[in-house]
Structure formats: structure tokens, C-alpha cells
C-alpha atoms as a PDB file:
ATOM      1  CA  UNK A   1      -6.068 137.430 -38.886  1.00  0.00           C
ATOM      2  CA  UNK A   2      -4.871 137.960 -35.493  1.00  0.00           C
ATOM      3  CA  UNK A   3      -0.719 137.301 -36.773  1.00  0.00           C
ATOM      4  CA  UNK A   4       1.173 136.855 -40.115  1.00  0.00           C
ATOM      5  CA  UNK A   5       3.585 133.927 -40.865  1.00  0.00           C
ATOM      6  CA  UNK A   6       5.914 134.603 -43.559  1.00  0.00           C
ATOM      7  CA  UNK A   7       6.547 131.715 -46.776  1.00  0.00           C
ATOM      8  CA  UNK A   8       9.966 131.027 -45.145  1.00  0.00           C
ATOM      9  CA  UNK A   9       8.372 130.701 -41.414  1.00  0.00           C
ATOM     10  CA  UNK A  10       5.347 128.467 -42.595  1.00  0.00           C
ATOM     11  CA  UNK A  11       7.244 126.501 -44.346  1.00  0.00           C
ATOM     12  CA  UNK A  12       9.775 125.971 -41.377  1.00  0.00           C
ATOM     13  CA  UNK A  13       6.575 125.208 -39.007  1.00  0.00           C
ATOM     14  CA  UNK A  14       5.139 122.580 -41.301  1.00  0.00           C
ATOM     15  CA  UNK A  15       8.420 120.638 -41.933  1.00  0.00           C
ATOM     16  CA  UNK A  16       8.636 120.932 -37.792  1.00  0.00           C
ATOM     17  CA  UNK A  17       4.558 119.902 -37.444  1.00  0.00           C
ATOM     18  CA  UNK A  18       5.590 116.547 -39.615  1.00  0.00           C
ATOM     19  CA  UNK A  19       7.465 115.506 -36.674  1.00  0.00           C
ATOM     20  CA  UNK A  20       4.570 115.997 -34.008  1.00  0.00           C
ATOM     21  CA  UNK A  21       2.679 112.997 -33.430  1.00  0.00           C
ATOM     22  CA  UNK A  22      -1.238 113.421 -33.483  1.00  0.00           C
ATOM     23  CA  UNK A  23      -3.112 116.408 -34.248  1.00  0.00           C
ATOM     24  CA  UNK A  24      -0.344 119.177 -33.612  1.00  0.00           C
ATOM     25  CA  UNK A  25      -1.073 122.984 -33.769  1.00  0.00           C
ATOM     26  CA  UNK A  26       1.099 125.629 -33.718  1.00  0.00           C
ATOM     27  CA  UNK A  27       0.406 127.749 -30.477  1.00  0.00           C
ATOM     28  CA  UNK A  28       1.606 131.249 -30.284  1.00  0.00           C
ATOM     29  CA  UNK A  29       1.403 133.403 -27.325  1.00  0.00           C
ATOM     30  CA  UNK A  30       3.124 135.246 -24.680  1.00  0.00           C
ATOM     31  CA  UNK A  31       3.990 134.433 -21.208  1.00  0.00           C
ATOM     32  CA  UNK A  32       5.666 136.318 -17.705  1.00  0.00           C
ATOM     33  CA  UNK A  33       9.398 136.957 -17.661  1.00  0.00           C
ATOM     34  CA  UNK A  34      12.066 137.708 -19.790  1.00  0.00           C
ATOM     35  CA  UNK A  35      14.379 140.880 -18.958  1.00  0.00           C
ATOM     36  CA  UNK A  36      11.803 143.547 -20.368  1.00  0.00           C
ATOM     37  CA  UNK A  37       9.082 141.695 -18.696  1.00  0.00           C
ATOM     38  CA  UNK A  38       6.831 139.519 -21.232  1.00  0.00           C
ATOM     39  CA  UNK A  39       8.744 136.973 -23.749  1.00  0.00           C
ATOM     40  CA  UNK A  40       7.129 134.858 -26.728  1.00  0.00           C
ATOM     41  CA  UNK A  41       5.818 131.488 -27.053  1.00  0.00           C
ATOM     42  CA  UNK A  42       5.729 129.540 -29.525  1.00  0.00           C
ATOM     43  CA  UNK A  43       5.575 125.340 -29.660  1.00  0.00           C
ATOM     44  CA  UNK A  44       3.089 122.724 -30.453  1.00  0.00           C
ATOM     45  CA  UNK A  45       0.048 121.909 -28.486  1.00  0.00           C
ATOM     46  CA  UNK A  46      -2.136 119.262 -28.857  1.00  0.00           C
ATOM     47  CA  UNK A  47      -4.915 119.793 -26.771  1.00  0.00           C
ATOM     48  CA  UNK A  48      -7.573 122.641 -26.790  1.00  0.00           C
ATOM     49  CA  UNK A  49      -9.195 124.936 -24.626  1.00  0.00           C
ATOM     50  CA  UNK A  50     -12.593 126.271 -26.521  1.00  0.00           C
ATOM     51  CA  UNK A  51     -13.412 128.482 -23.530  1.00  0.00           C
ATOM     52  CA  UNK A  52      -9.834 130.161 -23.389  1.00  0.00           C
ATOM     53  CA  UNK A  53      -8.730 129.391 -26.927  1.00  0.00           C
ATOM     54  CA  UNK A  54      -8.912 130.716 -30.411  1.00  0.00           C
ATOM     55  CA  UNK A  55      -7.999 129.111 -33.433  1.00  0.00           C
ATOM     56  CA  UNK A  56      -7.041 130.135 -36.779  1.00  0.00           C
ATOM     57  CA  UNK A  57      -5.502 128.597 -40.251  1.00  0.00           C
ATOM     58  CA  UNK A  58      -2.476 131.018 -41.365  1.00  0.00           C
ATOM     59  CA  UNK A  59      -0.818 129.596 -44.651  1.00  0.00           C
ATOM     60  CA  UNK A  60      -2.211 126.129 -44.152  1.00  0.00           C
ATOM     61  CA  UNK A  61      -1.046 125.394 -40.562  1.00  0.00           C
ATOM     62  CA  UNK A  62      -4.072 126.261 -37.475  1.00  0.00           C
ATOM     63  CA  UNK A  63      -2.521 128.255 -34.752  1.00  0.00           C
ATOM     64  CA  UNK A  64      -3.719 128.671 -31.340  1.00  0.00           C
ATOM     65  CA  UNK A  65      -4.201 131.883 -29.308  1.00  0.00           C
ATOM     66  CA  UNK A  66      -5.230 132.264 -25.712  1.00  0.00           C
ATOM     67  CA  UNK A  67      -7.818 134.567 -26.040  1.00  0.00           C
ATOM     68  CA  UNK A  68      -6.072 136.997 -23.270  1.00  0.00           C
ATOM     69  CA  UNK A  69      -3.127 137.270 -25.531  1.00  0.00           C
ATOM     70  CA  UNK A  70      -4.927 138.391 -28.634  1.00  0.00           C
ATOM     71  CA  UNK A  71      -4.437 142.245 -27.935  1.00  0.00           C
ATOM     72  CA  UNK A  72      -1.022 141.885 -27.083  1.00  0.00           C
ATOM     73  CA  UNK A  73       0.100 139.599 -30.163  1.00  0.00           C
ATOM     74  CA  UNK A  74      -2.157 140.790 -32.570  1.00  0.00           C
ATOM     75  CA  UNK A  75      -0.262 141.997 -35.567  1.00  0.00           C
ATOM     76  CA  UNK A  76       2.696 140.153 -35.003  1.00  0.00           C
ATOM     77  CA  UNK A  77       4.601 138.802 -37.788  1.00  0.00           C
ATOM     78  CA  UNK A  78       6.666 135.681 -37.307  1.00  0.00           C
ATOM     79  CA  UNK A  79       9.512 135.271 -40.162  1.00  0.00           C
ATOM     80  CA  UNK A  80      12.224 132.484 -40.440  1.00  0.00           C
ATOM     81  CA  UNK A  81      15.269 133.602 -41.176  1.00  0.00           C
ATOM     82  CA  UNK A  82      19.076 132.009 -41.897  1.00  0.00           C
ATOM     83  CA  UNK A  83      22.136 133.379 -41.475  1.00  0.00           C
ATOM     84  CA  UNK A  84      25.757 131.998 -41.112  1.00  0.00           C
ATOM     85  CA  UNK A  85      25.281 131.054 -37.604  1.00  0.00           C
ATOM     86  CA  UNK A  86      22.278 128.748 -38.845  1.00  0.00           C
ATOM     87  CA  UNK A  87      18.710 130.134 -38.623  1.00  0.00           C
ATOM     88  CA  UNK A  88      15.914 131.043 -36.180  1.00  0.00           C
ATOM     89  CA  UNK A  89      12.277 132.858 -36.257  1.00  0.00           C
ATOM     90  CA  UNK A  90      12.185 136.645 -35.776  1.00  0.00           C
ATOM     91  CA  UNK A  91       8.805 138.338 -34.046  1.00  0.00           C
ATOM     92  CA  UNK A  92       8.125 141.692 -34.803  1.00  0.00           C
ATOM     93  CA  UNK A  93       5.320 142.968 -32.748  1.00  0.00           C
ATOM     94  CA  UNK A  94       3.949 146.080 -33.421  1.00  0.00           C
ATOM     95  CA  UNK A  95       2.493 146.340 -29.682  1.00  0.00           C
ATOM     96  CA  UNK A  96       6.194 146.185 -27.917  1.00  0.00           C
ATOM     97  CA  UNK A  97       6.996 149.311 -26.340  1.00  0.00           C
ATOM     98  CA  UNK A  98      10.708 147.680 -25.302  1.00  0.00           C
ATOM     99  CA  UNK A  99      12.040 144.942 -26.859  1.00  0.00           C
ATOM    100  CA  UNK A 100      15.538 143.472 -25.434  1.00  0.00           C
ATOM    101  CA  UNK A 101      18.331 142.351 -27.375  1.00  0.00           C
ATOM    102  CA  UNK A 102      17.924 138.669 -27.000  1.00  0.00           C
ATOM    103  CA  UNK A 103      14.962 139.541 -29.218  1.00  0.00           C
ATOM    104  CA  UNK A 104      12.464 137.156 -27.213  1.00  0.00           C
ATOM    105  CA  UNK A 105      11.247 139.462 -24.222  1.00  0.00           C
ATOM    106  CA  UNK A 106       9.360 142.492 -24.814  1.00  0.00           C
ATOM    107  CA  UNK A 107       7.136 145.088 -22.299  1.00  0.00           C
ATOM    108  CA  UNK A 108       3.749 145.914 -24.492  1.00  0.00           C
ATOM    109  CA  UNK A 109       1.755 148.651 -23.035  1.00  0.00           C
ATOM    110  CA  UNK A 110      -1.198 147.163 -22.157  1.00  0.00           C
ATOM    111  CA  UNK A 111       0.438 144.525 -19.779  1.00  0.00           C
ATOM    112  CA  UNK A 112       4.637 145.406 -18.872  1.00  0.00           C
ATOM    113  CA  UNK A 113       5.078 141.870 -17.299  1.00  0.00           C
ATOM    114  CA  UNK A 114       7.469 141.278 -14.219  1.00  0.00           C
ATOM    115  CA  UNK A 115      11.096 142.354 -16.004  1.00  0.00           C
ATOM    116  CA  UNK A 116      13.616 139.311 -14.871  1.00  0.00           C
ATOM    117  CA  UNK A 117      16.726 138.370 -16.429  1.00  0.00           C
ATOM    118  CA  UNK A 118      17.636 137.153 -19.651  1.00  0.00           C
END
């Protein structure tokens, strides 16, 4: 399994993927920016790239990966948490050198990114 989605996060996704029309996956990735350089992403997609794409089922819900992600993300655990101020997902990557405070850019080793602001 290239990630792992916590019981509270899956169960957040799947009440989310209920109000997707069609055939809705999760896709998880990274992309440019963010102050430390890379930052998360993580929305539905509803389309499919076999030649740049992999797919896997995690707790019932199929996520997509760009394939040139995978050694970046892999290990990655995406929880849900609440708190007073409401709730939000956490990503703990265990391939982030720097992490920010905002919690959504990172710089991994492998690939630092282009560090921009917040």
C-alpha cells in the first residue's frame, strides 16, 4: 500500500465521495509550491490516466497516485481529526525533511520543490 487512511479519515472521505457525482476517486498527490517548497493534494478526480496513474482501494475508497509521486508520498498517513475550531485531515509523511507550520507544504529529499509563500 503506497499510503494509510485512518477509520476517522476514510470515513470523512466517503461521506465527502457521496456528494461527487459519477465515478469519484480520491486522488492524493503532491504538487510545486508552498513555503518549504512541495505542498499536498488531495480532491476528487474523475478521470484516469493508466499511463501516468496508479490506483489502489485503501479502506473501501480507490485512490489515485501519479506514478511520479509514489516515492515521495509513499508511507504517508492521512488522519481526520476534530478539535474545537472544527476539524481537518493531518499528513504525516515520513519522506519530509521540512515541514512548515501551515502543515500543508513540505521539502522531501528526493525533490525540495520551488519554496514560495504560504
Amino acid at each position: 500500500m503506497v499510503i494509510t487512511i485512518t477509520d476517522n479519515a476514510s470515513t470523512q472521505i466517503q461521506e465527502m465521495m457521496k456528494e461527487e457525482s459519477g465515478d469519484a476517486r480520491l486522488r492524493f498527490g503532491i504538487k510545486g509550491g508552498g513555503c518549504s517548497g512541495l505542498s499536498y493534494s488531495l480532491g476528487f478526480e474523475h478521470e484516469i490516466n493508466d499511463d501516468l496513474d496508479t490506483i489502489e482501494e485503501i479502506n473501501g475508497i480507490p485512490v489515485v497516485f501519479f506514478n511520479q509521486d509514489i516515492p515521495i508520498i509513499e508511507g504517508t498517513k492521512i488522519d481526520f481529526k476534530e478539535n474545537m475550531m472544527g476539524g481537518g485531515f493531518s499528513i504525516e509523511n515520513p519522506n519530509a525533511i521540512v515541514s512548515c507550520g501551515c502543515g500543508s507544504s513540505f521539502r522531501a529529499k528526493d525533490r525540495a520543490g520551488t519554496p514560495g509563500d504560504c
